[in-house]
Protein backbone atom coordinates (compact mmCIF):
# COMPACT_ATOMS: atom_id res chain seq x y z
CA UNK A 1 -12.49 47.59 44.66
CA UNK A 2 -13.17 44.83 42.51
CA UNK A 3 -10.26 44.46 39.71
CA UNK A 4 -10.14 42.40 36.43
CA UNK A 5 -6.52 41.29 35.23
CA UNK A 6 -5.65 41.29 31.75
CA UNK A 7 -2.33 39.08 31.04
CA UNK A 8 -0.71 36.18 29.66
CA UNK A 9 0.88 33.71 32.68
CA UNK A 10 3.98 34.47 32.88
CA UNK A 11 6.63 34.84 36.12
CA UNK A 12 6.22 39.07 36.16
CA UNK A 13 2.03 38.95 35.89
CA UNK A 14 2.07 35.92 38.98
CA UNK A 15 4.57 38.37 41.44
CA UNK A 16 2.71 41.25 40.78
CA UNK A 17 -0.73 40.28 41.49
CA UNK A 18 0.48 38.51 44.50
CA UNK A 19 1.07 42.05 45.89
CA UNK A 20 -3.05 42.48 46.16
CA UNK A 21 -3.35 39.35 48.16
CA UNK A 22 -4.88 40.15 51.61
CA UNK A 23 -5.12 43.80 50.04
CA UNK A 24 -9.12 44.36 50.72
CA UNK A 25 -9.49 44.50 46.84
CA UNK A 26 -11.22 41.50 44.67
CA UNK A 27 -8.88 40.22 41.66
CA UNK A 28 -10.04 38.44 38.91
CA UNK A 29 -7.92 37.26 36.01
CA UNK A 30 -8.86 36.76 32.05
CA UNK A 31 -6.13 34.49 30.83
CA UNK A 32 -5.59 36.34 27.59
CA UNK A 33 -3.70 33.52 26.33
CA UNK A 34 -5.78 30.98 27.61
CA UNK A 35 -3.40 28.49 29.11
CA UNK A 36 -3.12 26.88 32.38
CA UNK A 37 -4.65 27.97 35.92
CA UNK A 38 -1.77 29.84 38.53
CA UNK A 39 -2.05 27.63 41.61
CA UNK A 40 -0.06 30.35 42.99
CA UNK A 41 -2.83 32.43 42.71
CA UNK A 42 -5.62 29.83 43.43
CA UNK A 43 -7.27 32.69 45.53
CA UNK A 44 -7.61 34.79 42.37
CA UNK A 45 -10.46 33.32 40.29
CA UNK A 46 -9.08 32.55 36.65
CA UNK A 47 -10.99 32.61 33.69
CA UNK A 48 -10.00 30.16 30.99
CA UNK A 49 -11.78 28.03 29.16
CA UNK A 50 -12.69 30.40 26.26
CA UNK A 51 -10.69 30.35 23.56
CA UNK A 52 -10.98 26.88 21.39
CA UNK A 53 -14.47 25.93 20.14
CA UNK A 54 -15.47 22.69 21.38
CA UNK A 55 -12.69 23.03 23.87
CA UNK A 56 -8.62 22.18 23.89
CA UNK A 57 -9.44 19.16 21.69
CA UNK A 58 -6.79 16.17 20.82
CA UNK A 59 -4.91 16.72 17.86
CA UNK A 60 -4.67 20.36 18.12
CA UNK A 61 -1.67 21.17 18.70
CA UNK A 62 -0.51 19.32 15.37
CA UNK A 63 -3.07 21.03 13.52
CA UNK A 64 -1.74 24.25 14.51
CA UNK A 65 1.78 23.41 14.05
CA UNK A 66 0.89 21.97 10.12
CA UNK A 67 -2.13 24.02 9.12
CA UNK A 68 -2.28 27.06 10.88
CA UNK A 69 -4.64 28.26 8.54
CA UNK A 70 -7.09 25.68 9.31
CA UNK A 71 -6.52 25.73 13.25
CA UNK A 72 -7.40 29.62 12.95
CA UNK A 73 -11.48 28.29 12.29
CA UNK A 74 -11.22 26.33 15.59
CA UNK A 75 -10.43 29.55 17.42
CA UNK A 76 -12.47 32.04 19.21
CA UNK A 77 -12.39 35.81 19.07
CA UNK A 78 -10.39 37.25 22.51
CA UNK A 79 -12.51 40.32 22.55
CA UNK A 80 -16.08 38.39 22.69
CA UNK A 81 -14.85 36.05 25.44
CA UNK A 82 -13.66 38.94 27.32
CA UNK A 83 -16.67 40.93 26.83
CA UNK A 84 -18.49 37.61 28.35
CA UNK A 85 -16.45 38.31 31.59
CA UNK A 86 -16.38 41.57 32.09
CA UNK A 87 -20.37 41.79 32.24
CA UNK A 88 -20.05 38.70 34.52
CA UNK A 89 -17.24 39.84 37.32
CA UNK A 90 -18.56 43.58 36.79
CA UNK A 91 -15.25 45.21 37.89
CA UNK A 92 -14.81 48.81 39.21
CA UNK A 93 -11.52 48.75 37.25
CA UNK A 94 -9.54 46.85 34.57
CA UNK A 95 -5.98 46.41 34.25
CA UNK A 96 -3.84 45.09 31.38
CA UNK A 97 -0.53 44.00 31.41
CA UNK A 98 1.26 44.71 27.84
CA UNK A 99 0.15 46.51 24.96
CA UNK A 100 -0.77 43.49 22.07
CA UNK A 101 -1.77 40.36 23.27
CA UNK A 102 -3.87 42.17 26.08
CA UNK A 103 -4.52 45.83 25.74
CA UNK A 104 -5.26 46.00 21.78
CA UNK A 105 -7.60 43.12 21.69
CA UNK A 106 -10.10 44.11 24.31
CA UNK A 107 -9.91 48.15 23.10
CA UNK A 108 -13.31 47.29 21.11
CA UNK A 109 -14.74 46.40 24.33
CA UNK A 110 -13.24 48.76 26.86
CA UNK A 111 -14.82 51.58 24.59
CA UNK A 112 -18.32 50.38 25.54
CA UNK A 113 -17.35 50.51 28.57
CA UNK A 114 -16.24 54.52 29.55
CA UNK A 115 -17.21 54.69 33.10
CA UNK A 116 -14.85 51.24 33.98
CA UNK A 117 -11.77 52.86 34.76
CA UNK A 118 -8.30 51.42 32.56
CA UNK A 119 -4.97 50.75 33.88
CA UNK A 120 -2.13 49.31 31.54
CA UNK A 121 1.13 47.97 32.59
CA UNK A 122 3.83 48.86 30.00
CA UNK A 123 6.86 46.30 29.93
CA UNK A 124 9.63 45.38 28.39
CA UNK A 125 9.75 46.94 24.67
CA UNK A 126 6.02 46.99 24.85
CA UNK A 127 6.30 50.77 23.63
CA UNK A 128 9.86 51.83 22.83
CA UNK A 129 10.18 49.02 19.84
CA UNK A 130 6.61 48.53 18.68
CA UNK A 131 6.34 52.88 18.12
CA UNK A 132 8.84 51.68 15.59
CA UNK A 133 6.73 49.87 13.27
CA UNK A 134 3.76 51.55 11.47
CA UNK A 135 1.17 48.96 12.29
CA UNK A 136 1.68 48.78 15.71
CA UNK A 137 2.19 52.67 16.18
CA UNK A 138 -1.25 52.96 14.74
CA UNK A 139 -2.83 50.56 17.78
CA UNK A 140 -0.52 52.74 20.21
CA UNK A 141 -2.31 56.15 19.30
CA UNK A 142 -5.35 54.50 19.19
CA UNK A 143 -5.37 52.62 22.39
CA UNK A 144 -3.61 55.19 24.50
CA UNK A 145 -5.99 58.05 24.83
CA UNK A 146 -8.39 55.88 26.72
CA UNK A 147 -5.94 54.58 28.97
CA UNK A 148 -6.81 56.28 32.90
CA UNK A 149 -3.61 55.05 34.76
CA UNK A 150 -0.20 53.81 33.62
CA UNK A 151 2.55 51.79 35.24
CA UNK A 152 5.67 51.52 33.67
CA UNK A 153 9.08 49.42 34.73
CA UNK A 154 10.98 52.76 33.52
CA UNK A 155 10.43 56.66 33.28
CA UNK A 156 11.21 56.73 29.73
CA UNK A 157 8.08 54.98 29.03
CA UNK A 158 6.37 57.15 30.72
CA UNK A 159 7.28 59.88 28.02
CA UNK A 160 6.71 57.76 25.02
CA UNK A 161 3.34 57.43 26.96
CA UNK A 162 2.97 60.85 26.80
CA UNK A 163 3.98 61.73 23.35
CA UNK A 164 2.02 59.04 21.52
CA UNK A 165 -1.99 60.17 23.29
CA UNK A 166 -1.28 59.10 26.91
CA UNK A 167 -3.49 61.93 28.65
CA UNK A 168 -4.07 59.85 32.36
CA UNK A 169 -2.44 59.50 35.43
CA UNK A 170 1.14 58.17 35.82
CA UNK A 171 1.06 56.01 38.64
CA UNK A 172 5.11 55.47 38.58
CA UNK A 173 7.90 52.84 37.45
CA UNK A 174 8.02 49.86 39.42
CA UNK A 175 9.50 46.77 38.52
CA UNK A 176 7.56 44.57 36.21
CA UNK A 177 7.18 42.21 38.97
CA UNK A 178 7.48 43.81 42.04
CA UNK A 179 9.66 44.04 44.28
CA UNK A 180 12.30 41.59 45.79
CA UNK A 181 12.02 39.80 48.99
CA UNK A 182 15.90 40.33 49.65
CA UNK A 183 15.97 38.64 53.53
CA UNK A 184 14.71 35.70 51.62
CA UNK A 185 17.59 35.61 49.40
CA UNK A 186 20.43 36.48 51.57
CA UNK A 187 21.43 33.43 52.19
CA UNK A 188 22.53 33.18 48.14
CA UNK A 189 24.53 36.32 48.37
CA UNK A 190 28.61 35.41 48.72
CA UNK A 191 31.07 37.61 49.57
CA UNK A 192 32.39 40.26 47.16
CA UNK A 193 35.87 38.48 47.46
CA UNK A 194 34.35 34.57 47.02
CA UNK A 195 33.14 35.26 43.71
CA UNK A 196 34.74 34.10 40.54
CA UNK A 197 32.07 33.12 37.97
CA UNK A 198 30.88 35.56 34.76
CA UNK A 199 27.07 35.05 34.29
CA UNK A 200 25.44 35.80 30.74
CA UNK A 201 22.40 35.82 29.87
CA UNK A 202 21.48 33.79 26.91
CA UNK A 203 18.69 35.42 24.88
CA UNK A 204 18.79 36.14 21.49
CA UNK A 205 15.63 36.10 18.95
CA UNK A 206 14.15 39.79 18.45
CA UNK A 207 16.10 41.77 20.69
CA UNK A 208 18.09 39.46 22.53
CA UNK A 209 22.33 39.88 21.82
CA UNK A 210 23.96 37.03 23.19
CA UNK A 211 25.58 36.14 20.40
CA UNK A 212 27.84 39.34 20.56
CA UNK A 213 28.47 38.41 24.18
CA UNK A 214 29.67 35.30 23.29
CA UNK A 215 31.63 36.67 20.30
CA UNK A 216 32.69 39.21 22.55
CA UNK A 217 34.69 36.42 25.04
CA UNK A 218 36.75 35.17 21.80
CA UNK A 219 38.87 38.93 21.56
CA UNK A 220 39.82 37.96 25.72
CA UNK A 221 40.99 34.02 26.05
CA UNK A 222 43.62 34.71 28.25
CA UNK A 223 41.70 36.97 30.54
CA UNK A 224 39.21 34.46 30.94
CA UNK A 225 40.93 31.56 32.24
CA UNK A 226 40.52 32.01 36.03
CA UNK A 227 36.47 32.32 35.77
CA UNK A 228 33.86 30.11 35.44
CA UNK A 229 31.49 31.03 32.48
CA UNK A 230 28.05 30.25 33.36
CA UNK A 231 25.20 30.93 30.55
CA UNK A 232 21.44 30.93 31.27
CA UNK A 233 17.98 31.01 29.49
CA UNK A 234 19.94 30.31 26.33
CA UNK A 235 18.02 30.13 23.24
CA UNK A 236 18.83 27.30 20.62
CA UNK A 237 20.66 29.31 18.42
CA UNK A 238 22.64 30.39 21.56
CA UNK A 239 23.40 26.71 22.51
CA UNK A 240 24.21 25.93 18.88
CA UNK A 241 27.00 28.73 19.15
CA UNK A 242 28.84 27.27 22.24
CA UNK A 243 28.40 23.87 20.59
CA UNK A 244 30.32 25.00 17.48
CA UNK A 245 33.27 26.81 18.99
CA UNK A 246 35.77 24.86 20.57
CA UNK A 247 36.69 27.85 22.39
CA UNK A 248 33.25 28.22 24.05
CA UNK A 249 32.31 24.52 24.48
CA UNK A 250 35.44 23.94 26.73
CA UNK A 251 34.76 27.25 29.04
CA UNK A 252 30.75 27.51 29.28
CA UNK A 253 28.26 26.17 31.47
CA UNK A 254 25.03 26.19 29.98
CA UNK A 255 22.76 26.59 33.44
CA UNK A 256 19.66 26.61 31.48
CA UNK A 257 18.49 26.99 27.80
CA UNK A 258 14.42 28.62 27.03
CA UNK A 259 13.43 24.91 26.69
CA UNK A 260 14.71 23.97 30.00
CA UNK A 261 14.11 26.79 32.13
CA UNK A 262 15.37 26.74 35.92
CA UNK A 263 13.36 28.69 38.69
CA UNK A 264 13.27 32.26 39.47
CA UNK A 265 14.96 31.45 42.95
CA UNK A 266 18.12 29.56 41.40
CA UNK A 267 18.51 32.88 38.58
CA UNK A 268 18.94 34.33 41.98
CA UNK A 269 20.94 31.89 43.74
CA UNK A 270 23.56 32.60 40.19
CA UNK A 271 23.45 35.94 40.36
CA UNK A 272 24.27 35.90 44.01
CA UNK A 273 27.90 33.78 43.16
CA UNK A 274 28.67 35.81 40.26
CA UNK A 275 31.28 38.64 40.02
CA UNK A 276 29.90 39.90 36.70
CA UNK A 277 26.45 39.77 35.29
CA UNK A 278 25.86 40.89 31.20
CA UNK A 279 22.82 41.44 29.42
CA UNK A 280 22.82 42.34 25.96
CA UNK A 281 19.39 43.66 24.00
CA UNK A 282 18.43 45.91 21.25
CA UNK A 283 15.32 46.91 22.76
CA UNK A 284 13.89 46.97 26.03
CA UNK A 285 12.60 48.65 29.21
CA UNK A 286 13.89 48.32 32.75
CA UNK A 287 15.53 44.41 32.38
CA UNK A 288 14.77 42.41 35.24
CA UNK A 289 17.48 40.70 35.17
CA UNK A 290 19.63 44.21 35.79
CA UNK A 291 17.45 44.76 38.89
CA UNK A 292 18.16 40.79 39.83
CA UNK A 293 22.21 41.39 39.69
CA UNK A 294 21.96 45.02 41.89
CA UNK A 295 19.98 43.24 44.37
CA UNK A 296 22.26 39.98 44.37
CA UNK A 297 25.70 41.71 44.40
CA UNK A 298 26.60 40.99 40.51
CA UNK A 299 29.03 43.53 38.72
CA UNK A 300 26.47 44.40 36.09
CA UNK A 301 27.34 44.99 32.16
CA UNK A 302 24.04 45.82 30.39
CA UNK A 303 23.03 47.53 27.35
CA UNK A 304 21.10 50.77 27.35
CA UNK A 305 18.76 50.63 24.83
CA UNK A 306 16.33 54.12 24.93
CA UNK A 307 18.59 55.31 28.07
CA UNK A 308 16.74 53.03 30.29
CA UNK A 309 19.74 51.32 32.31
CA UNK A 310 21.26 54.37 32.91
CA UNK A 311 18.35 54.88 35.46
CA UNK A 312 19.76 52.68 37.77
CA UNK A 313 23.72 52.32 36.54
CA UNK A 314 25.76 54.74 36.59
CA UNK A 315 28.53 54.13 34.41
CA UNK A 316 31.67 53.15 35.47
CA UNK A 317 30.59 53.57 39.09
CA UNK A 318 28.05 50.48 40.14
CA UNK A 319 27.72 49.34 37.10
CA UNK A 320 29.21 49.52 33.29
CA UNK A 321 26.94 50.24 30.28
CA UNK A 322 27.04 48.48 26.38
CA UNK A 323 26.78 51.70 24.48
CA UNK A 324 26.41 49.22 21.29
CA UNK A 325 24.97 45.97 21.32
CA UNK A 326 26.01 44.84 18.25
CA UNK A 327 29.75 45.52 19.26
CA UNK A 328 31.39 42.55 20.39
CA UNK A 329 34.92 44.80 20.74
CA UNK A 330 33.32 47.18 22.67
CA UNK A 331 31.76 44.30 24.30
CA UNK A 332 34.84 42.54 25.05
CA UNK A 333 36.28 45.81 26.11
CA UNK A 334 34.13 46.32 28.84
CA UNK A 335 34.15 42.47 30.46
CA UNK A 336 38.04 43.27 30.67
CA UNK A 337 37.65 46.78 31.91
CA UNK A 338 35.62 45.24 34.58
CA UNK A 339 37.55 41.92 35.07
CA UNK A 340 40.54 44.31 35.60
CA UNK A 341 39.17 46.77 37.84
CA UNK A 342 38.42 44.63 41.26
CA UNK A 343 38.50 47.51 43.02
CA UNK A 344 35.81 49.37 41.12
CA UNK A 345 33.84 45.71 41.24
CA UNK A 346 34.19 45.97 44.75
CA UNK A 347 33.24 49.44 45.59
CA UNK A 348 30.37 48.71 43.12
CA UNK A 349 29.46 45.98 45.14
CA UNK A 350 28.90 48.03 48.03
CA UNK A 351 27.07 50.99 46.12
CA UNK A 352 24.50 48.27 45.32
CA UNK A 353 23.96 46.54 48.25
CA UNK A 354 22.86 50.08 49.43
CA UNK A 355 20.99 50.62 46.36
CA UNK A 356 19.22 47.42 46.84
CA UNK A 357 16.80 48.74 49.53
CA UNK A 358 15.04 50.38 46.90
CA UNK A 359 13.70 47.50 45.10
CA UNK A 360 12.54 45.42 48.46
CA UNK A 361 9.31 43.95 48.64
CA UNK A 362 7.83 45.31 51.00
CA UNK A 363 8.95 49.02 49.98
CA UNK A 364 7.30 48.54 46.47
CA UNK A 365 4.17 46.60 47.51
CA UNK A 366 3.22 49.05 50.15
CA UNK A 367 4.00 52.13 46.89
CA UNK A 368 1.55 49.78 44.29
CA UNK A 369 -1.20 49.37 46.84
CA UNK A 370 -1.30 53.01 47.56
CA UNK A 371 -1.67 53.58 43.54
CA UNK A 372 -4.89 51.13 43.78
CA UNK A 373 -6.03 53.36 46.62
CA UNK A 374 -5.77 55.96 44.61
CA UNK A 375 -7.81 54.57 41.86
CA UNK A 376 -10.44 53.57 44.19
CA UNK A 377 -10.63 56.99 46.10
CA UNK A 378 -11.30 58.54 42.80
CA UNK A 379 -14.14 56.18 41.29
C-alpha cells in the first residue's frame, strides 16, 4: 500500500512512521510545515521545497519577524503544493497527523479526491480544546465526515470524534508516538528506594501550568528539603519564575528550557531517577510525558483534563490526579500526599512496572501495522 504522510517534523510524527519501516508498505511524507528533511527517515522520501516562492531566500526570516504582512506575498498556498504531490506519489491512502496545520488545509483537495482513502491522527488537544472555539468547531464538522479511519492517543477522543460527524472506522488509541522500546531503557531505570529527585515539567503558554506547580512548592519548604528539584522543557516565562524567587532559584535545576531542548533518551534517563513526576495542563489528550514516567518508574502527579489520565492512573493507587490545574493548594497537597506516602510510591512503583508492558514497542507496532492491514484489505 502506498501511503502519503501529512505532518509537521516533530519527535511523535518521526517514532511513528518509523513503525512502517520494513513494513511492505511505501511512505511518503508532505512536510506540511516545510522545514528540514528527517535523516531518521532518509528511507521515507520527503517532500519539501514548496512553500516560499523563489525558494527559502536570505533575509526572510527578518521579514517575517518585522512585516509579517509583507512575508505573507512570498508564501505559497499548502493546499496547491499538496495537490502537486498527491497526483505525483498517487497514494492508495493518506494520513494526517493533527487537525489544523495538516488536516484542514488539504480538506479542499482530499474532496476531489473520494476514492483515496483518509486517516487522521488526533493528538494532544487537537479536538477536546479547539471544539471549544467557534471557528475551529466549524473546520471540525466540516472536516470530520470525510475522515475513513481515526487514531487517537485516548478513547475520549474517540467520542468527541463521534459526536462532532466522525462516521469511519476507529482504528484505536495508541500513543502519539508509538510505543516504547523499554529493554533499551532499562539501564536508566533506578531502584524504587535510590530515588530522591521531583521532576516537573516546565510548560506553560496555552495549556501548559507550570507556574502553579512551581507556586505549588512555595505552601511545602520544609517538605522539600531532602529532594532534588529538577525542571525540564521550561518555557521562558517558566525560567523567569525560578529566576525571581529566591525560594526556587536556590532548590531548582533547570535540565532544559524550549530553547534548549535535551533528547528524548535523557527525558527518559530523568524520569528513570525520579521518585515523582508532575505535569500540569488545561487541555490535552493522553500526555506523553505520563506514559514516559509509568514506563520509567516515576510516581506520577498529572492533571486530568477531559478524564483522559484517568485512563491509565488510577487515583491514589499508581498514580495521583490534579483535579484543578489552576490550584496550586491542591497542587501542593498532592506532592506532599505523595512525598509522605513511600509506601503507596512504592507499591505504585510496582503496579507500573507491570503496567508498562502495555506500552512496549513491539506490542504497539505489531497493533498499528495490523490497522494498515486493515486499510489495505479493504481498498
Amino acid at each position: 500500500m502506498k501511503i502519503l504522510m501529512v505532518s509537521m517534523n516533530s519527535i511523535h510524527f518521526r517514532r511513528w512512521t518509523a513503525q512502517l519501516k520494513d513494513s511492505g508498505h511505501e511512505v511518503h511524507w508532505f512536510d506540511a510545515t516545510d522545514g528540514d528533511p528527517i535523516p531518521q527517515l532518509d528511507w521515507v522520501p520527503q517532500h519539501q521545497g514548496w512553500r516560499y516562492k523563489g525558494g527559502n531566500f536570505k533575509g526572510r526570516t527578518f521579514i517575517k519577524k518585522q512585516l509579517p504582512a509583507v512575508h505573507k506575498l512570498f508564501e505559497k498556498d499548502m493546499a496547491a503544493a499538496f495537490h502537486k504531490v498527491l497526483k505525483k506519489v498517487q497514494p492508495d491512502v493518506v494520513h494526517s497527523f493533527v487537525m489544523y496545520k495538516c488536516s484542514v488545509p488539504i480538506f479542499p483537495v482530499m474532496q476531489k479526491y473520494p476514492k483515496i482513502k483518509w486517516i487522521y491522527s488526533s493528538w494532544g488537544s487537537d479536538l477536546f480544546h479547539f471544539k471549544e472555539l467557534p471557528e475551529h468547531l466549524a473546520d471540525l464538522q466540516r472536516v470530520l465526515p470525510h475522515i475513513d479511519y481515526l487514531f487517537t492517543d485516548n478513547m475520549r477522543d474517540h467520542h468527541i470524534a463521534q459526536h462532532l460527524g466522525f462516521k469511519g472506522a476507529f482504528l484505536g488509541a495508541y500513543p502519539g508516538g508509538g510505543g516504547f522500546r523499554i529493554t533499551d531503557f532499562q539501564k536508566f531505570i533506578k531502584p524504587f528506594n535510590k530515588r530522591k529527585s521531583i521532576l516537573i515539567k516546565g510548560y506553560q503558554g496555552r495549556s501548559g501550568r507550570a507556574l502553579n506547580v512551581l507556586a505549588s512548592l512555595e505552601h511545602i519548604p520544609e517538605i522539600l528539603e531532602p529532594y532534588d528539584i529538577v525542571l525540564f522543557g521550561a518555557d521562558d516565562e517558566v525560567v523567569n519564575y525560578v529566576e525571581s524567587n529566591d525560594f526556587l532559584r536556590k532548590h531548582i535545576q533547570i535540565a532544559s528550557t524550549k530553547k534548549a531542548m535535551v533528547s528524548h533518551e535523557k527525558v527518559l534517563q530523568l524520569m528513570g531517577e525520579a521518585l515523582l513526576y508532575v505535569g500540569n495542563s488545561a487541555s490535552d489528550g493522553m500526555p506523553n510525558t505520563l506514559l514516559e514516567a509509568i514506563v520509567m518508574g516515576a510516581f506520577p502527579i498529572q492533571s486530568n483534563p477531559g478524564n483522559v489520565s484517568r485512563e491509565v492512573i488510577e487515583d491514589g493507587v499508581n498514580g495521583l490526579l490534579i483535579n484543578d490545574p489552576e490550584d496550586e493548594t491542591h497542587i501542593a497537597a498532592l506532592i506532599k500526599l505523595a512525598l509522605q506516602g513511600r509506601e503507596m510510591c512504592e507499591k505504585a512503583f510496582r503496579i507500573n512496572m507491570e503496567l508498562r508492558a502495555r506500552f512496549d514497542y513491539d506490542t504497539i507496532r505489531k497493533e498499528v501495522l495490523n490497522c494498515y492491514s486493515q486499510i489495505e484489505n479493504e481498498i
